[in-house]
N, C-alpha and C. Protein backbone atom coordinates (compact mmCIF):
# COMPACT_ATOMS: atom_id res chain seq x y z
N UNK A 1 67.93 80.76 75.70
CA UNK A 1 67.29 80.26 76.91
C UNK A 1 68.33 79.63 77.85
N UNK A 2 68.90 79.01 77.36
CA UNK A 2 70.13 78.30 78.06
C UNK A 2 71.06 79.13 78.82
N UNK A 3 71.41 80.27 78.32
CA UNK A 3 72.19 81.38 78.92
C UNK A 3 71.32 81.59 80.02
N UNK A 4 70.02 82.28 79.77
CA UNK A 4 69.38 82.46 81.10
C UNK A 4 69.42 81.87 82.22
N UNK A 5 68.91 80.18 81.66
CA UNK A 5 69.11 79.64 83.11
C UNK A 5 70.49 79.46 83.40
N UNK A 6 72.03 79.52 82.91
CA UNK A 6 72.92 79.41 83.53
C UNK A 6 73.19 81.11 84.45
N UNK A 7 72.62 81.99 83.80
CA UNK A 7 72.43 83.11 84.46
C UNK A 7 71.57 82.94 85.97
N UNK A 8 70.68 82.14 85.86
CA UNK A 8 70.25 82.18 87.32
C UNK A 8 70.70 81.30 88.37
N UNK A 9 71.25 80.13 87.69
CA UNK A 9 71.98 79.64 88.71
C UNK A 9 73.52 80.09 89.28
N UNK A 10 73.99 80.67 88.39
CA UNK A 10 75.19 81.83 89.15
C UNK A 10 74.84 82.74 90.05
N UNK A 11 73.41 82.97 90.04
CA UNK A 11 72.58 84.13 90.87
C UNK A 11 72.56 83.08 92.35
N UNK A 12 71.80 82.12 91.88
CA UNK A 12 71.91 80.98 93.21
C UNK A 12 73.14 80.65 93.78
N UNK A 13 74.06 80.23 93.10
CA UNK A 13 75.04 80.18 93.71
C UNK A 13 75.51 80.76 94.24
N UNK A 14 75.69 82.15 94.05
CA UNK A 14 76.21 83.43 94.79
C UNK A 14 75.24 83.76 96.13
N UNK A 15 74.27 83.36 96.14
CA UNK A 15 73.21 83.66 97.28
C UNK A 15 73.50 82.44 98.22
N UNK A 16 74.03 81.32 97.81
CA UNK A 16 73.94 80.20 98.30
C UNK A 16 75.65 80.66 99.39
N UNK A 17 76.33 80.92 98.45
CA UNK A 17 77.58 81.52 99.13
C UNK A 17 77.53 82.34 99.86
N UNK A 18 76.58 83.66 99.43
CA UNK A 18 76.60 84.60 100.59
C UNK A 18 75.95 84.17 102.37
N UNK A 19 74.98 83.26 101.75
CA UNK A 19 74.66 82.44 102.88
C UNK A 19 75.75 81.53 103.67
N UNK A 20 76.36 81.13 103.28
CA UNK A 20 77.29 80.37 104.07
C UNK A 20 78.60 81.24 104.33
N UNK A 21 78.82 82.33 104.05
CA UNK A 21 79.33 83.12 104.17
C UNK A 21 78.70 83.75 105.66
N UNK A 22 77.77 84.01 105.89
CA UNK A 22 77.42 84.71 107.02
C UNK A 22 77.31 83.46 107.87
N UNK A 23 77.29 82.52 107.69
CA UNK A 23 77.21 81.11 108.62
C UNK A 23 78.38 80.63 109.12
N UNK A 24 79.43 81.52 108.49
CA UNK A 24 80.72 81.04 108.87
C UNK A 24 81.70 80.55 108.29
N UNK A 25 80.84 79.52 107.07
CA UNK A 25 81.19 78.41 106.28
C UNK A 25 82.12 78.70 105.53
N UNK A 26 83.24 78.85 105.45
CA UNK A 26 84.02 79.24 104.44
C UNK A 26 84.11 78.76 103.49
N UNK A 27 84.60 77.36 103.94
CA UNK A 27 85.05 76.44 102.71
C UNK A 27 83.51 76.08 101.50
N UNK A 28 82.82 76.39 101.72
CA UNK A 28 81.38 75.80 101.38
C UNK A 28 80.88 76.99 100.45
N UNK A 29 81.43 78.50 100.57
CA UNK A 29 80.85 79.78 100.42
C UNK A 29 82.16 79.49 99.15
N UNK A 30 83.44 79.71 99.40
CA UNK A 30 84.43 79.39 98.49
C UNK A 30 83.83 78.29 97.67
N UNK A 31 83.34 77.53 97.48
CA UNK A 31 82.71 76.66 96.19
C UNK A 31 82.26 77.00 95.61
N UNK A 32 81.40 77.73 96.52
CA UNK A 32 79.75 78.68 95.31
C UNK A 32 80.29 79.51 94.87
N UNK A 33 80.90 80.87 94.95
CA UNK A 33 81.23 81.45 94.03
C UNK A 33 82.51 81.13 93.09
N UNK A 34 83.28 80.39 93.70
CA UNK A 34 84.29 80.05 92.36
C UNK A 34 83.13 78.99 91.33
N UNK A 35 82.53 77.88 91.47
CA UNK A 35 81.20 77.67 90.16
C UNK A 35 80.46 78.59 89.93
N UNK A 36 80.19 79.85 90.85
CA UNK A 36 79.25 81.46 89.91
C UNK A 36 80.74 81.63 88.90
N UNK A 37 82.08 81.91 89.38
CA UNK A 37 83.12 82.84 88.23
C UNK A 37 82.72 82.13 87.02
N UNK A 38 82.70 80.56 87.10
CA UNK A 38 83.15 79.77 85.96
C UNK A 38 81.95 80.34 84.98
N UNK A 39 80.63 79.96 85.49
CA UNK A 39 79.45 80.31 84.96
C UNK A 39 79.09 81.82 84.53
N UNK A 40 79.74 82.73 85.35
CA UNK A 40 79.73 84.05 84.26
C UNK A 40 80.94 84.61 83.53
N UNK A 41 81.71 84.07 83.68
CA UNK A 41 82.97 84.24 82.83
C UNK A 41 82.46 83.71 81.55
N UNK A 42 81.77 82.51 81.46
CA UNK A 42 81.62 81.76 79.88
C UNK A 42 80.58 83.03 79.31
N UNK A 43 79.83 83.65 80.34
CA UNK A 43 78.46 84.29 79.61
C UNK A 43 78.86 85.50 79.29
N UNK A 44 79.93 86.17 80.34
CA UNK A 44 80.16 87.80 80.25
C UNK A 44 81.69 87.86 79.88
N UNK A 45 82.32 86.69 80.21
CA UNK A 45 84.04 86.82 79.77
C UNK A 45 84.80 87.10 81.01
N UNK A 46 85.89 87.34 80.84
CA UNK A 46 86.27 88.11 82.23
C UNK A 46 86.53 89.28 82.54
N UNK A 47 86.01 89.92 81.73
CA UNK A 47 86.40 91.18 82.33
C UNK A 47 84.57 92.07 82.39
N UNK A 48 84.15 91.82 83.35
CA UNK A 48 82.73 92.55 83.35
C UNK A 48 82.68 92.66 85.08
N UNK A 49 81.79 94.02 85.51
CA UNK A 49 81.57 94.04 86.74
C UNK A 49 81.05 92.76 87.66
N UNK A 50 80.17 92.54 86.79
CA UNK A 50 80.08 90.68 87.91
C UNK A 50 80.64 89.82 87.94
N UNK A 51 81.70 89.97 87.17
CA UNK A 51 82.97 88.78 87.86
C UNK A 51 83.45 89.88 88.83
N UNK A 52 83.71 90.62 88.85
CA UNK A 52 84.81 91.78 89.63
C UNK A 52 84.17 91.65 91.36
N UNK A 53 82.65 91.65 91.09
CA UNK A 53 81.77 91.62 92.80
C UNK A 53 82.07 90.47 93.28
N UNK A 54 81.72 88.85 92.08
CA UNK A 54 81.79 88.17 92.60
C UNK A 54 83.51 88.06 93.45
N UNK A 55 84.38 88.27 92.66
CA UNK A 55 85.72 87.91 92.90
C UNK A 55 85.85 88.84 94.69
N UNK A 56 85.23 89.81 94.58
CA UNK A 56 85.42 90.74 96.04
C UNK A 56 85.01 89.44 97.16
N UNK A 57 83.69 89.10 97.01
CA UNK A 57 82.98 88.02 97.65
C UNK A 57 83.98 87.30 97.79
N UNK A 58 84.62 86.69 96.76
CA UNK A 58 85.20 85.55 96.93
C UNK A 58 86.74 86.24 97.95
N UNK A 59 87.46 87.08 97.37
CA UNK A 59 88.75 87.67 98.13
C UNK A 59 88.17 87.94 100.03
N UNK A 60 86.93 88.03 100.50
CA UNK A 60 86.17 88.47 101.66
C UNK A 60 86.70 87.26 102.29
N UNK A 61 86.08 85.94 101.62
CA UNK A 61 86.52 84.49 102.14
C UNK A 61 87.50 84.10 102.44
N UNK A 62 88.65 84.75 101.27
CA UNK A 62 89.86 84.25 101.76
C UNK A 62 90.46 85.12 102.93
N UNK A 63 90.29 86.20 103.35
CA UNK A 63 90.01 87.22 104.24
C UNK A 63 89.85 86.27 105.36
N UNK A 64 88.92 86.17 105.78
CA UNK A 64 88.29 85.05 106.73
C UNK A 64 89.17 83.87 106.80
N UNK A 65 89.86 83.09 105.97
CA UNK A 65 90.25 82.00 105.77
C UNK A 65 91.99 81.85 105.92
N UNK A 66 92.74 83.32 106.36
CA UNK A 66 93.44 84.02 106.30
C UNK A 66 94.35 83.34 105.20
N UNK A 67 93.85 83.52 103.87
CA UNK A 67 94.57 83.47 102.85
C UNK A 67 94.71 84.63 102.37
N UNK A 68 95.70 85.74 102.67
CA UNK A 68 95.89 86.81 102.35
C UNK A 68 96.40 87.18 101.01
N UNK A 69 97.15 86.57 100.91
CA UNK A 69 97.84 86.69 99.71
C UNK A 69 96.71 86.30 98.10
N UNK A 70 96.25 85.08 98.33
CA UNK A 70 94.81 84.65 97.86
C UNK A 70 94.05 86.20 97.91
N UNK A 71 93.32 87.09 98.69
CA UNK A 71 92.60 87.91 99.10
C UNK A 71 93.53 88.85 98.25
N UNK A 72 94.83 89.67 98.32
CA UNK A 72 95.22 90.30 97.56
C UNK A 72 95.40 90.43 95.64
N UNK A 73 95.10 88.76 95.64
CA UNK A 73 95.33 88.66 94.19
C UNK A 73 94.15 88.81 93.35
N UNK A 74 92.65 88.61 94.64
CA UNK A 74 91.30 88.54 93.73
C UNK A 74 90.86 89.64 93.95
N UNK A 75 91.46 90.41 94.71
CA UNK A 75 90.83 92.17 95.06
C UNK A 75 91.71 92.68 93.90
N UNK A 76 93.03 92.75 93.60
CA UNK A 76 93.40 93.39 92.74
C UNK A 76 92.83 93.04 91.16
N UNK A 77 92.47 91.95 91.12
CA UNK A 77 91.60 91.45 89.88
C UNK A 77 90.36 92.15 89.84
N UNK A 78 89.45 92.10 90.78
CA UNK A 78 88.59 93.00 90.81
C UNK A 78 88.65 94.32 90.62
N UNK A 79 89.73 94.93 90.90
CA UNK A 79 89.63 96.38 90.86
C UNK A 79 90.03 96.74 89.71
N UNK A 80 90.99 96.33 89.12
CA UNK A 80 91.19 95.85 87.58
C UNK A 80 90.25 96.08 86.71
N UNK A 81 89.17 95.39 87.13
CA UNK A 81 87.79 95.02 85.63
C UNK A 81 87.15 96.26 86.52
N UNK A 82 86.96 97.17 87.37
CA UNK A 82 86.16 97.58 87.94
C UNK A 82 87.03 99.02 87.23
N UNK A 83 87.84 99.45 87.11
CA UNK A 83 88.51 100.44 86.56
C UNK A 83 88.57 100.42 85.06
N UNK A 84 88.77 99.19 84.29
CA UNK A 84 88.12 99.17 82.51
C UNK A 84 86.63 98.99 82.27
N UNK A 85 85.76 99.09 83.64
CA UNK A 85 84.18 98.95 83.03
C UNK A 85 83.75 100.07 83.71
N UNK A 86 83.91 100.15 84.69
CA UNK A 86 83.06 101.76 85.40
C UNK A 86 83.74 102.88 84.93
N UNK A 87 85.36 103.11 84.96
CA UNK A 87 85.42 104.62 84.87
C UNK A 87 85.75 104.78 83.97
């Protein structure tokens, strides 16, 4: 049971981010999903497609935030787990 609900509040959080994400909010959107990684990393580990989306989300921000280098290191992480779980 406990997993679940930490499963839905990573769901919230990520919605909560994507929201402030379209609001502009950077710094605020960057919170929520780095507490979603923490929270599905413990449940799925790190290497599963929903850390990999969230991490895109999160690399988008730093995008925006022009932390490029930041943005290059969580896209290549993503593509990473996205190449040992999809293909």
């Amino acid at each position: 049971m406990e997993r679940d609900e930490s499963l839905e509040k990573a769901k919230r959080l990520i919605d909560r981010g994507n929201t402030y994400y379209d609001h502009r909010k950077y710094n605020k959107a960057e919170k929520r999903y780095k507490r979603a990684l923490e929270i599905l990393k413990k449940r799925f580990g790190d290497k599963h497609p929903y850390i990999a989306k969230v991490l895109i989300y999160l690399g988008l921000v730093y995008y925006r935030q022009g932390k490029y280098s930041n943005t290059r290191d969580v896209v290549k992480q993503a593509l990473e787990i996205y190449k040992k779980t999809i293909w």
